[in-house]
Protein backbone atom coordinates (compact mmCIF):
# COMPACT_ATOMS: atom_id res chain seq x y z
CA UNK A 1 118.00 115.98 96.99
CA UNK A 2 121.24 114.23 97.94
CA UNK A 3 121.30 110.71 97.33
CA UNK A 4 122.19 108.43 100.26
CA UNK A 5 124.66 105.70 100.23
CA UNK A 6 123.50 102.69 100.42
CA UNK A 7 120.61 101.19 98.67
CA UNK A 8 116.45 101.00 100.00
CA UNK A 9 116.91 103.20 102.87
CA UNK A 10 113.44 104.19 103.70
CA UNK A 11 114.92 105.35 107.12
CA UNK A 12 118.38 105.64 108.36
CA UNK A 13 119.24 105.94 112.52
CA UNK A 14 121.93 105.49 114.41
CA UNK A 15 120.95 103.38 117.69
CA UNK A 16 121.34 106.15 120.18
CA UNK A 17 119.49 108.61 118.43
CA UNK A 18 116.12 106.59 118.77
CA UNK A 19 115.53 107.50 122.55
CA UNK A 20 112.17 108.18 123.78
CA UNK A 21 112.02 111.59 124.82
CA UNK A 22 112.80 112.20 128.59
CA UNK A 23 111.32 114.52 130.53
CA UNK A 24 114.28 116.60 130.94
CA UNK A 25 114.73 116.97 127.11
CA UNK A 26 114.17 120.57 125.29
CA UNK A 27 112.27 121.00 122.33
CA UNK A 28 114.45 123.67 121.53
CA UNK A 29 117.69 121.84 121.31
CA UNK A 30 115.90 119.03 118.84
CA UNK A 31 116.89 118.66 115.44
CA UNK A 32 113.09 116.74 114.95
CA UNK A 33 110.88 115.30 117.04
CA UNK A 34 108.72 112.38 115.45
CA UNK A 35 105.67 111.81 118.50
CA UNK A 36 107.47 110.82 121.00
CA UNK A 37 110.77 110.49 119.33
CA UNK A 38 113.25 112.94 119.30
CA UNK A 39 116.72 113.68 118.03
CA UNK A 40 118.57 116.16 119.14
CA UNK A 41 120.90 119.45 117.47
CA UNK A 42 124.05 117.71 118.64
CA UNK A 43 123.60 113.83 117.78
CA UNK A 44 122.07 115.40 114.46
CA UNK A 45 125.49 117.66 114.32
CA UNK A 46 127.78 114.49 114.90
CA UNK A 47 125.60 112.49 111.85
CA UNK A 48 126.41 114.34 109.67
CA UNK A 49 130.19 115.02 110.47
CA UNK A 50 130.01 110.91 110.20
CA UNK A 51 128.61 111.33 107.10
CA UNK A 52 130.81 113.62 105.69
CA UNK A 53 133.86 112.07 106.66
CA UNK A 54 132.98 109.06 104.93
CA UNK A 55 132.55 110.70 102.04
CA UNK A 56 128.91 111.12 101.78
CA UNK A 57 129.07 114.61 100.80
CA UNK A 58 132.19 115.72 98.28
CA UNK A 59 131.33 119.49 98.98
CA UNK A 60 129.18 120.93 101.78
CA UNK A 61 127.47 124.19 101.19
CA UNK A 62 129.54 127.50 102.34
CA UNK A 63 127.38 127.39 105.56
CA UNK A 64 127.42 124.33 106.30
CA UNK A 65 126.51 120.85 105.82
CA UNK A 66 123.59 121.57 108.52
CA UNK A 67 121.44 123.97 106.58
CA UNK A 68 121.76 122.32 103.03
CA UNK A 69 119.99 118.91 100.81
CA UNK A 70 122.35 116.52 102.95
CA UNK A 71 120.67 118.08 106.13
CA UNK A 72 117.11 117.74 104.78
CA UNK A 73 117.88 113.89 103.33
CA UNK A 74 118.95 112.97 106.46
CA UNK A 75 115.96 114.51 108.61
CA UNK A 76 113.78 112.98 106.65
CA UNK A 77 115.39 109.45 106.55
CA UNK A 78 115.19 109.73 110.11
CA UNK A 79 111.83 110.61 110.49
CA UNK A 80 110.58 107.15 108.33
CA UNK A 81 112.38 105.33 110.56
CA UNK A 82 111.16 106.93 114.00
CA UNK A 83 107.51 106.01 111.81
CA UNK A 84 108.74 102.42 111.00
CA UNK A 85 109.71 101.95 114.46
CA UNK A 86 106.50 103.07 115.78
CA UNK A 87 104.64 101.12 113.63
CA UNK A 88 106.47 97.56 114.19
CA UNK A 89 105.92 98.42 118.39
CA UNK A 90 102.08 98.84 117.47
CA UNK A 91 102.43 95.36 115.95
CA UNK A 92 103.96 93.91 119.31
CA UNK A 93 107.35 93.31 117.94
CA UNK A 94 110.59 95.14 118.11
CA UNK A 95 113.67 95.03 116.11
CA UNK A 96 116.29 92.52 117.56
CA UNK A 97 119.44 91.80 118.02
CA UNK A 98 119.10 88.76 115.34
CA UNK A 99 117.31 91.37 113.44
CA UNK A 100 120.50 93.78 113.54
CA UNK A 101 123.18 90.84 112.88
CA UNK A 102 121.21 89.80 110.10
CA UNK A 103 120.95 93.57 108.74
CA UNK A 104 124.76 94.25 109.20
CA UNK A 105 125.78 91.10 107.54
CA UNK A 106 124.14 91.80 104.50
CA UNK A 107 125.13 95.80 104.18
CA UNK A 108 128.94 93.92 105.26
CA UNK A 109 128.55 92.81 101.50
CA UNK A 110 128.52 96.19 100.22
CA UNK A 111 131.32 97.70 98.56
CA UNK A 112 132.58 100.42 101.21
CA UNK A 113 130.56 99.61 104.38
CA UNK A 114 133.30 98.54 106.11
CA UNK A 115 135.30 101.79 105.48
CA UNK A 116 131.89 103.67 106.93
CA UNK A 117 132.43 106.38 110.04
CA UNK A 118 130.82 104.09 113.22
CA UNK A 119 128.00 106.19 113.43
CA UNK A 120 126.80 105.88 109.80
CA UNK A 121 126.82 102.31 109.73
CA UNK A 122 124.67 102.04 113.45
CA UNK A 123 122.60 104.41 110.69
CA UNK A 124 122.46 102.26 107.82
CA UNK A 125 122.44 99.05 110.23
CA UNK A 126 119.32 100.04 111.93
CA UNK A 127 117.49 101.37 108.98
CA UNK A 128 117.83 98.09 106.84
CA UNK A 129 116.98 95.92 110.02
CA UNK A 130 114.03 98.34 110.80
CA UNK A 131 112.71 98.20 107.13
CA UNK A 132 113.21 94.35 106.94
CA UNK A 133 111.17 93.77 110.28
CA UNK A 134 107.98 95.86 109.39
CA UNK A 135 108.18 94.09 105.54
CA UNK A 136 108.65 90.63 107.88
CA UNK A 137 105.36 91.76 110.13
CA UNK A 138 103.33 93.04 106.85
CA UNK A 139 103.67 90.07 104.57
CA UNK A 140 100.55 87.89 104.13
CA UNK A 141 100.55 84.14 105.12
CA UNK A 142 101.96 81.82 102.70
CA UNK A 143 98.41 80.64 101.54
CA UNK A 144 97.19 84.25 100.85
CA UNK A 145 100.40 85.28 99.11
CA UNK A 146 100.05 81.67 96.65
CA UNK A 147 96.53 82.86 96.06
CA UNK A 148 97.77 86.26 94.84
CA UNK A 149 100.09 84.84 93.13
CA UNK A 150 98.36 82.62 91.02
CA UNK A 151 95.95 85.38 89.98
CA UNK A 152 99.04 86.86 87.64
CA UNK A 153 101.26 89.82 87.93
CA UNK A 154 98.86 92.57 87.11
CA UNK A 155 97.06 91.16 90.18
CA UNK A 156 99.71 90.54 92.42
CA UNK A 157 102.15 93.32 91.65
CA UNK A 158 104.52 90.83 91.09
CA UNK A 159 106.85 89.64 88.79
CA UNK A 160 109.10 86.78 88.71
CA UNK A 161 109.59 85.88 84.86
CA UNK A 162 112.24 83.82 82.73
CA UNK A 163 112.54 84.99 79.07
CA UNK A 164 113.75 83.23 75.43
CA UNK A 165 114.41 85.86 73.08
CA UNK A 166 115.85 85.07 69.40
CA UNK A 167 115.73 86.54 66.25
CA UNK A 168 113.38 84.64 64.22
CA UNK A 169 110.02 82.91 64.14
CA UNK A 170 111.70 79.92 63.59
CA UNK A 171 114.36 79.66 66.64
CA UNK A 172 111.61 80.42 68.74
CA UNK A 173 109.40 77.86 67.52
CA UNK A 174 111.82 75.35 68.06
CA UNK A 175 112.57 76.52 71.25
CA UNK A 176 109.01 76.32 72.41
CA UNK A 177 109.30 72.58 70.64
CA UNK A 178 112.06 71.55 72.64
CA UNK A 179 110.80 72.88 75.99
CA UNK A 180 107.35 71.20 75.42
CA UNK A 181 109.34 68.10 75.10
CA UNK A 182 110.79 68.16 78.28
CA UNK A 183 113.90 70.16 78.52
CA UNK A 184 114.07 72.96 81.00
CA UNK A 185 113.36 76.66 79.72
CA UNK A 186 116.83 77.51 81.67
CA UNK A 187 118.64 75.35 79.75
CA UNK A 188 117.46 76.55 76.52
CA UNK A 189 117.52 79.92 77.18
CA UNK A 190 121.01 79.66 78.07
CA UNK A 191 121.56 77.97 74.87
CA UNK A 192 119.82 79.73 72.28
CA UNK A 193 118.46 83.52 74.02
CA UNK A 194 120.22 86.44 72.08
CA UNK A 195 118.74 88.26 75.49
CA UNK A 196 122.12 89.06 78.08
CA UNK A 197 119.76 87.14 80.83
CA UNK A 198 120.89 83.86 78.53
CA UNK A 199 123.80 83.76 81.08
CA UNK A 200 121.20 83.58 83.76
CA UNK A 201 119.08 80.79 82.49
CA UNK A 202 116.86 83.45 81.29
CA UNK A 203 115.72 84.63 84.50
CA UNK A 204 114.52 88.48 84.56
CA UNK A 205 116.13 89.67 87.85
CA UNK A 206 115.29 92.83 90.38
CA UNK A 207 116.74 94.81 92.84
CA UNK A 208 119.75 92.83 94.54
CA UNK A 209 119.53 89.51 92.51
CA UNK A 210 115.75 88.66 93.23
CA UNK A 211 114.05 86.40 90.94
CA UNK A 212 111.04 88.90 91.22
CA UNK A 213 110.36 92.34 90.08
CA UNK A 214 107.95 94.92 91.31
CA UNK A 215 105.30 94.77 88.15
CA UNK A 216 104.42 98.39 88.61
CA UNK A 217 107.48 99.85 87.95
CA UNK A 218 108.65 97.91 84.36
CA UNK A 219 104.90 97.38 83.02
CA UNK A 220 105.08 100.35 80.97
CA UNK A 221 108.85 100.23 80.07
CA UNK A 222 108.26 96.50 78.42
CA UNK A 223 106.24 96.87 75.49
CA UNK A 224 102.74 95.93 74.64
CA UNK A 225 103.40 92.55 73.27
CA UNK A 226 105.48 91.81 76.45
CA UNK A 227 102.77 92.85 78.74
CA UNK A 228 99.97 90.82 76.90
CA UNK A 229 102.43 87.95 76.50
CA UNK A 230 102.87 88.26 80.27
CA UNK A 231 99.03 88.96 81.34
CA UNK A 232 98.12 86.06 79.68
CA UNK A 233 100.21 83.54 80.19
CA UNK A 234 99.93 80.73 83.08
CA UNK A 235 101.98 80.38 86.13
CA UNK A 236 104.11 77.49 85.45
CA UNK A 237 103.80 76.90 81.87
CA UNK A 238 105.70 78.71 78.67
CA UNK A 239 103.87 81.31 76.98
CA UNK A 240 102.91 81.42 73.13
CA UNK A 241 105.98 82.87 70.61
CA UNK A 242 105.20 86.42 70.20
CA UNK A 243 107.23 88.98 68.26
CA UNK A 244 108.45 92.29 70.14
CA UNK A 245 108.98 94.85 66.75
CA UNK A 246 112.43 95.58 66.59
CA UNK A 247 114.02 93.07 69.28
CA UNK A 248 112.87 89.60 68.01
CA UNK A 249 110.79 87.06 68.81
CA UNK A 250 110.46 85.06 72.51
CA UNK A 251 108.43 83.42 74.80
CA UNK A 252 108.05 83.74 78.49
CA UNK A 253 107.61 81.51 81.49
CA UNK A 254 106.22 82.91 85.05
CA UNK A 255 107.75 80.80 87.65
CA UNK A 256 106.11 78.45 89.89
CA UNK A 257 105.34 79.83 93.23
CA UNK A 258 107.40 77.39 95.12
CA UNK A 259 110.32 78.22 92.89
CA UNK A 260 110.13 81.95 94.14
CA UNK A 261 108.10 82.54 97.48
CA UNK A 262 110.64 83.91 99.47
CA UNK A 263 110.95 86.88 96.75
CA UNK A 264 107.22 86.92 96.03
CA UNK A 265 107.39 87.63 99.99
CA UNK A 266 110.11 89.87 100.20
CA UNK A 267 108.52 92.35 97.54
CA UNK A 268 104.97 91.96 98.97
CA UNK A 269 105.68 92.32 102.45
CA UNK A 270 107.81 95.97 101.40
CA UNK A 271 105.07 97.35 99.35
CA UNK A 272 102.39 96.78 102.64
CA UNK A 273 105.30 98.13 104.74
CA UNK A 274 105.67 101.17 102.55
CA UNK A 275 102.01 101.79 102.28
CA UNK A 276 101.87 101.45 105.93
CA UNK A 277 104.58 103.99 106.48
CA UNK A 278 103.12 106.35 103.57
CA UNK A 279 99.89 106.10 106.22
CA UNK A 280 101.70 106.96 109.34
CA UNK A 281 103.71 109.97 107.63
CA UNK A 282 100.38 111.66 106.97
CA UNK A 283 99.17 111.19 110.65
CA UNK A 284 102.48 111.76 112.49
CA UNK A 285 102.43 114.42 114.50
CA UNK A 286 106.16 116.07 112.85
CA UNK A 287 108.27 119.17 114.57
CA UNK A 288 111.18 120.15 112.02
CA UNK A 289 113.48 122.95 114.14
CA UNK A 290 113.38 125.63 111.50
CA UNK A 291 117.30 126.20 110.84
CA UNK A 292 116.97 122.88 109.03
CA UNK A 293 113.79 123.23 107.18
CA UNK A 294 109.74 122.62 107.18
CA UNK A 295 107.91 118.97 107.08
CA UNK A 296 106.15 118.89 103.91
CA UNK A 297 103.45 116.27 104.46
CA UNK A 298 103.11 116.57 100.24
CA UNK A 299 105.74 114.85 99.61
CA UNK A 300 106.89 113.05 102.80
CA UNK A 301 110.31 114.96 103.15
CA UNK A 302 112.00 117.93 104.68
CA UNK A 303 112.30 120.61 102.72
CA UNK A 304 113.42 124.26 102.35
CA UNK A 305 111.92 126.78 105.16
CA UNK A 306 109.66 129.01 103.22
């Protein structure tokens, strides 16, 4: 499956292709219809010529772009966000204009958006804004999401760590000595941390700089000890030394809730929204026009016809 551009697209859509169907429209000239939702051959045809010519696709199949993976991607990133949208007008809400300034700005940052064909950065624009709004409308209060937090990462699915690493028993001991004395773990991991997060204050960073990670997905890449070390330490205070074979010795601190609750949020608030879309996908009533390939409810894409 072709990768697209940029970054946590869980649906991309250009603004005119999100029109509730008319009653003059033809099924037959619809790329997909999603419910109510359709988009047609033609604004499906110009997508991906905007795609192309940005350089989305170095080589297009002998047939055509249409009938290959970059076809199929794009379906299907549509379809999410047809679901996504659906589900934020079942909340009440809509996405904004503020929503879509605030999207754009951000994807502005990204090498090459700028550069993008018109029509794939209304795609890109709409799909971050879209994705941001139903993570905004998912997230827990602030009480509930302290609560979870509190109970540890295993519990919350959350992850927002600094880390000490040295290469002897020793260091780290007098690491954990000079932190219980008052200086800040930052500061010491900065000075002492063999670990390239020293630079960082020893901060254990995700996906686009936040100070959290989804615990899920690095749990079983860490290592035992780390995972214990982690499990059983307390929010807010340094962990015991503990010796990872191989790497050295370190110490960990999970960060204060206040420290981190817009990322604690932020990662929260996308895992409900992606469960929530996962649901919709399986009850979404999905037409694929068959030059382009089958709905596959399996795996929540658009794949090859037979």
């Amino acid at each position: 499956m072709i990768e697209l551009r940029f970054p946590r697209l869980i649906a991309p859509l250009a603004l005119t292709l999100v029109s509730v169907v008319s009653s003059c429209s033809s099924v037959n000239n619809d790329a997909v219809r999603v419910g109510d939702r359709h988009l047609s051959a033609a604004d499906f045809d110009d997508l991906i010529i905007g795609y192309v010519e940005s350089g989305g696709a170095e080589d297009s199949p002998n047939d055509g772009p249409q009938s290959g993976d970059l076809a199929r991607a794009l379906l299907s990133s549509w379809i999410s966000t047809a679901v996504t949208l659906d589900l934020i007008s079942e909340a009440g809400s809509d996405v904004t204009a503020e929503d879509l300034s605030a999207s754009e700005n951000l994807l502005s940052a990204q090498t090459g958006f700028a550069e993008t064909d018109e029509r794939l950065r209304k795609f890109f624009i709409l799909s971050a804004a879209a994705s941001a709004k139903l993570a905004s409308l998912s997230t827990p209060t602030e009480s509930e999401l302290a609560n979870a937090y509190q109970a540890g990462a295993a519990e919350s699915g959350v992850m927002c760590v600094r880390a000490i690493l040295v290469a002897d028993r020793e260091t780290i001991d007098l690491a954990a000595f000079r932190i219980a004395a008052g200086e800040s773990f930052a500061d010491v991991a900065s000075e002492v941390s063999i670990d390239p997060t020293a630079t960082n204050g020893g901060e254990l960073s995700g996906v686009g700089g936040s100070a959290c990670i989804d615990y899920e997905s690095v749990i079983e890449s860490v290592g035992e000890e780390f995972a214990t070390a982690l499990d059983t330490a307390t929010i807010g205070e340094t962990s015991a030394p503990f010796e990872i074979p191989g790497a050295g010795w370190a110490v960990l601190l999970p960060r204060p809730f206040d420290e981190v609750a817009d990322d604690v949020s932020r990662l929260i608030g996308g895992a409900a929204a992606t469960a929530a879309i996962d649901g919709a996908l399986s009850r979404a009533s999905i037409r694929v026009s068959a030059e382009y390939g089958v709905w596959s409810p399996a795996t929540g894409t658009v794949v090859p016809a037979g």
